[in-house]
Protein backbone atom coordinates (compact mmCIF):
# COMPACT_ATOMS: atom_id res chain seq x y z
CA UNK A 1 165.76 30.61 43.17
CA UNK A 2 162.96 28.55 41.72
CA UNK A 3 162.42 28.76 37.63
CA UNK A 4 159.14 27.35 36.00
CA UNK A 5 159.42 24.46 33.77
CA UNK A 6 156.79 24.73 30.85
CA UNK A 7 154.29 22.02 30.93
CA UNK A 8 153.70 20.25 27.40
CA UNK A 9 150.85 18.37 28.78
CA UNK A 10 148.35 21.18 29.44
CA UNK A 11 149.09 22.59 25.97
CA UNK A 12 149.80 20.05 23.39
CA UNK A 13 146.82 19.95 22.11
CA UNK A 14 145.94 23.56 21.13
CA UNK A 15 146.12 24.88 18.04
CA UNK A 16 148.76 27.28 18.57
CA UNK A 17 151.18 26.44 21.58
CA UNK A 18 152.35 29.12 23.35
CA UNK A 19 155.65 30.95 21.82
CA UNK A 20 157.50 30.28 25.08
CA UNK A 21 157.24 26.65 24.88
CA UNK A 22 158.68 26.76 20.75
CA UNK A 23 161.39 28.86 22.05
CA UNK A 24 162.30 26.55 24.59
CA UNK A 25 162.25 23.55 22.36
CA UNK A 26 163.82 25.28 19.57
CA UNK A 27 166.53 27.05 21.67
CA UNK A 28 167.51 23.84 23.09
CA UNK A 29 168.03 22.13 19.26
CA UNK A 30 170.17 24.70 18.10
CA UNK A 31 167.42 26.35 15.92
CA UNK A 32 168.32 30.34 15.09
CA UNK A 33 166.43 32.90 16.38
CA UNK A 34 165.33 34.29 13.01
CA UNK A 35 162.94 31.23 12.91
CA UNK A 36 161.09 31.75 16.43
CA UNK A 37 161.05 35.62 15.35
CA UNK A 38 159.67 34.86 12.11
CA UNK A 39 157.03 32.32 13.51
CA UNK A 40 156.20 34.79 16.14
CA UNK A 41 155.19 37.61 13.01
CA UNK A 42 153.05 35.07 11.34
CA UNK A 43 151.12 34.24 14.39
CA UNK A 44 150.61 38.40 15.05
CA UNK A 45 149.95 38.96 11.17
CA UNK A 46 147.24 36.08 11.07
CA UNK A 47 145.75 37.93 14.77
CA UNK A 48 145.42 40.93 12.97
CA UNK A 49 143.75 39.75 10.11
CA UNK A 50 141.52 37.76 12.28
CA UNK A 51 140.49 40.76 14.41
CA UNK A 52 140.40 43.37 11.34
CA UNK A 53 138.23 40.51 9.30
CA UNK A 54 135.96 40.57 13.27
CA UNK A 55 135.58 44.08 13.53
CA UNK A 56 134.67 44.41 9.83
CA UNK A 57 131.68 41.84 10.87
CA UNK A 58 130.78 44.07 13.60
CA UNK A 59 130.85 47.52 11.52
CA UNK A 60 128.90 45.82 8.91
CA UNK A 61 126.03 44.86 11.22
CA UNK A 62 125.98 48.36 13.53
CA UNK A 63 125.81 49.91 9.85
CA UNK A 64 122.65 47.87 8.88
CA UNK A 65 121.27 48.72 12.81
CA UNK A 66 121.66 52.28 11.94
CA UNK A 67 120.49 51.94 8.27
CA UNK A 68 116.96 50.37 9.57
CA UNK A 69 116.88 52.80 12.10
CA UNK A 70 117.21 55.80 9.89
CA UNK A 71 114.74 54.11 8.01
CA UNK A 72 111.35 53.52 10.45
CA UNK A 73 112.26 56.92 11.95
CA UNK A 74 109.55 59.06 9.74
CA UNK A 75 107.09 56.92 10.42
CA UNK A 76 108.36 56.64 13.98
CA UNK A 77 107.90 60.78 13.94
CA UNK A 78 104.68 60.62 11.97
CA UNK A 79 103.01 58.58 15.07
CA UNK A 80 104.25 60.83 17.74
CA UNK A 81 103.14 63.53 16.04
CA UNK A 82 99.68 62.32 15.71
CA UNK A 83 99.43 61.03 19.43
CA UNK A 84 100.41 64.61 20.58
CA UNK A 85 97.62 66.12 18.51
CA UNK A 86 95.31 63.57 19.87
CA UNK A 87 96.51 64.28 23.78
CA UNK A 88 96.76 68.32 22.88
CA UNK A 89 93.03 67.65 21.73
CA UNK A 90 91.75 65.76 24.81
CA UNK A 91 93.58 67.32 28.05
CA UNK A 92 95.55 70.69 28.41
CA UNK A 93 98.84 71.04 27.37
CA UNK A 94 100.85 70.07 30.53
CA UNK A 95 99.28 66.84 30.74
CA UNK A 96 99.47 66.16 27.56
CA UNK A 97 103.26 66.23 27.26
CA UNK A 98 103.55 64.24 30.62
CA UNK A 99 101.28 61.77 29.09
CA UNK A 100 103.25 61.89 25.68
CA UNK A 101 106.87 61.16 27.62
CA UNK A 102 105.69 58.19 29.53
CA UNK A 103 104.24 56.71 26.18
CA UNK A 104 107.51 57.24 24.53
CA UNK A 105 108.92 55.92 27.41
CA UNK A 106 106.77 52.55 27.71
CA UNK A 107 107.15 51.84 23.71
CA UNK A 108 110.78 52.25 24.12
């Protein structure tokens, strides 16, 4: 039976080690288990945090997306509106909506 060994070297210099390798080094000092479980909260409070402070960021920005969206829409509609009149006026009605999807197509 083979058991892995963790390696200090490839993680000593990250900011947070792994859990494992505390555990080991704690386990093997006589250290109580409260600590390691106690440590181990932190870290997953301060992840939390971290991702509910990200995804806060990202709401924030989609929001604004939406917000400028909502807000050159009207004009967007005014436009279309006047190119259909202007195709209805020129060619007969089939083309003219053919015409009017492909340039709502190529501005997109």
């Amino acid at each position: 039976m083979r058991f892995t060994i963790p390696v200090l070297s490839l993680t000593r210099h990250q900011q947070d080690p792994p859990v494992e390798l505390d555990g080991f080094f704690e386990g093997a000092n006589g250290t109580g288990v409260e600590t390691g479980l106690e440590r181990i909260q932190a870290r997953f409070d301060k992840q939390r945090t971290t991702l509910q402070k990200d995804s806060v960021e990202r709401t924030k920005h989609l929001e604004a997306e939406v917000s400028h969206l909502d807000n050159i829409k009207p004009g967007i509609d005014k436009c279309e509106e006047m190119l259909s009149r202007r195709l209805l006026i020129q060619c007969d009605k089939k083309k003219a909506h053919l015409l009017l999807r492909l340039t709502t197509v190529i501005t997109d």
